[in-house]
Structure formats: C-alpha cells, structure tokens
Protein backbone atom coordinates (compact mmCIF):
# COMPACT_ATOMS: atom_id res chain seq x y z
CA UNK A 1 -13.60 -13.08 -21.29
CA UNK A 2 -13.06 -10.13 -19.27
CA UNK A 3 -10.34 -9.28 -16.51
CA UNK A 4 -12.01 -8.77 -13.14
CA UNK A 5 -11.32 -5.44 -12.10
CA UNK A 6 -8.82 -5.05 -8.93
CA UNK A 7 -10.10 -3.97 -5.40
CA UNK A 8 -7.70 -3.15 -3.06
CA UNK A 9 -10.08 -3.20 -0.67
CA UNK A 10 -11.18 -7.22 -1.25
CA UNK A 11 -7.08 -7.93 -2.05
CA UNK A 12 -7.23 -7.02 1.94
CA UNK A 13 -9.82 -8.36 2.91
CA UNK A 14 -7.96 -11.93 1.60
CA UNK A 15 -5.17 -11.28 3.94
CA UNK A 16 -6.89 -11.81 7.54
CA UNK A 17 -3.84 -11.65 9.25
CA UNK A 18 -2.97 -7.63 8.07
CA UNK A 19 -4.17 -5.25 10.06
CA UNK A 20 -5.84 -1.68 8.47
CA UNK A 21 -5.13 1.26 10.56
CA UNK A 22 -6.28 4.65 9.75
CA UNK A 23 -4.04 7.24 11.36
CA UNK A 24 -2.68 10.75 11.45
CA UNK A 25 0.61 10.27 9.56
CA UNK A 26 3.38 12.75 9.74
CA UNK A 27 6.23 14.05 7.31
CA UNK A 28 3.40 14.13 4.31
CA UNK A 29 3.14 10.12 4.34
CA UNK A 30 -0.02 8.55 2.61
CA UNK A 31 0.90 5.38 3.75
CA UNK A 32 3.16 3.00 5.75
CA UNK A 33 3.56 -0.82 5.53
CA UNK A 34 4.74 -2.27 8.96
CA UNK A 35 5.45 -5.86 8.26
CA UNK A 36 6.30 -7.37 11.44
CA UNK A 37 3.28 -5.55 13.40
CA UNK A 38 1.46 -7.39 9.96
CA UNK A 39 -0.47 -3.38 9.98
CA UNK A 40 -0.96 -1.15 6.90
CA UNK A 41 -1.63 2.30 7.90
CA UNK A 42 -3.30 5.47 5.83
CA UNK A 43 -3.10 8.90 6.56
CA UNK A 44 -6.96 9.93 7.78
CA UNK A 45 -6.80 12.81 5.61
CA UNK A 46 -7.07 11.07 2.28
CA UNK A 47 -10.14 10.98 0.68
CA UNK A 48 -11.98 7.76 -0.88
CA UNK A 49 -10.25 7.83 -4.30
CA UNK A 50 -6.76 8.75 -2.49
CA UNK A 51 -7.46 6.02 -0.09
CA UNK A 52 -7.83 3.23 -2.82
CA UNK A 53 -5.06 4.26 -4.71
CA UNK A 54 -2.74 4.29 -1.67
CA UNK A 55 -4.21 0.93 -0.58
CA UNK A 56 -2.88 -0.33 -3.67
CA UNK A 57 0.43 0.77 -3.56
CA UNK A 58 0.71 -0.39 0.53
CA UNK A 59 -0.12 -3.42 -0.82
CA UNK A 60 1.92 -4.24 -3.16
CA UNK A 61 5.05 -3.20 -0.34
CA UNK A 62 3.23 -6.03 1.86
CA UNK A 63 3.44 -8.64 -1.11
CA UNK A 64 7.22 -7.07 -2.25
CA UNK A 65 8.73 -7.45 1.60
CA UNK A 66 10.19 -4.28 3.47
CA UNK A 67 11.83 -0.71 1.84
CA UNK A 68 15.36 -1.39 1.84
CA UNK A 69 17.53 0.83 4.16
CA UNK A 70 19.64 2.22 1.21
CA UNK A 71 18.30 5.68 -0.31
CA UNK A 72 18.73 4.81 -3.64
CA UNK A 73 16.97 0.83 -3.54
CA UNK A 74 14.34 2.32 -1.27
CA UNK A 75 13.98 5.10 -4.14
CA UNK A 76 13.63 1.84 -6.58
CA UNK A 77 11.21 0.21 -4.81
CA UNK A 78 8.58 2.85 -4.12
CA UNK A 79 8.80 3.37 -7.79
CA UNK A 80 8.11 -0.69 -8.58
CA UNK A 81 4.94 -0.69 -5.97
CA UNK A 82 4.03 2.66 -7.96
CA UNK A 83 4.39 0.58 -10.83
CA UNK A 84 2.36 -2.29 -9.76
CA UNK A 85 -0.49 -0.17 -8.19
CA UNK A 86 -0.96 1.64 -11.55
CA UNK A 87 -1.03 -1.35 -14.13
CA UNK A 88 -3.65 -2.65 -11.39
CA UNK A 89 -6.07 0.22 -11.18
C-alpha cells in the first residue's frame, strides 16, 4: 500500500470556508495566513512550483492557529509549518 501523495491544492479545496487570494505582497512575503478574514494569500509573483510549496506551508499556519506576537515563538513557528510542509511534499 502506497501513501497518497499530498496536494495542497485539494487540502484547500477541503476547506470551503478559506478563501485563496492571489496578491501583490510586500516586504518579500510569499505568503500570509489571515485567520479571522478565513483568506490565505500568495504573492502573484511566484511561479507554479513556488506557489505549491508556499500553499503548503500557509496551510499548515491555518491548521497550527495564528504566528504568535513574540519574535522568537513566531521565529519557532514558521520553522514548524516549514517543517510540516517539507515532510508533506
């Protein structure tokens, strides 16, 4: 038995209520989670790989809950939803 490989783009597509925006981000961002406007957003300069891999990573900051505040746990956490969007893909 085989492990179905992860999509990013069906993982959204099973959360209806999140919204996929495709913006011009500033300050070099890829990607922002938004959790009470339920939106992920993607910089509209990434290209189809950059897109999935960001995707992943978004989404694992919509399952986690929002960046703490603090430097140094919001430092932490990107590096867990780096984490988890690796061992996925």
């Amino acid at each position: 038995m085989t492990a179905e490989r992860f999509n990013p783009w069906r993982e959204l597509a099973s959360h209806p209520d999140v919204l996929l925006d495709i913006a011009h981000l500033k300050r070099g961002r890829l990607g922002i989670t938004w959790h009470r406007q339920r939106v992920i957003q993607l910089d509209d300069g990434l290209d189809r790989v950059e897109r999935r891999c960001v995707l992943a990573h978004e989404l694992a900051h919509w399952e986690r809950g929002p960046v703490p505040c603090t430097p140094w746990l919001a430092a932490k956490e990107e590096a867990a939803c780096d984490l988890i969007a690796a061992r996925r893909l």
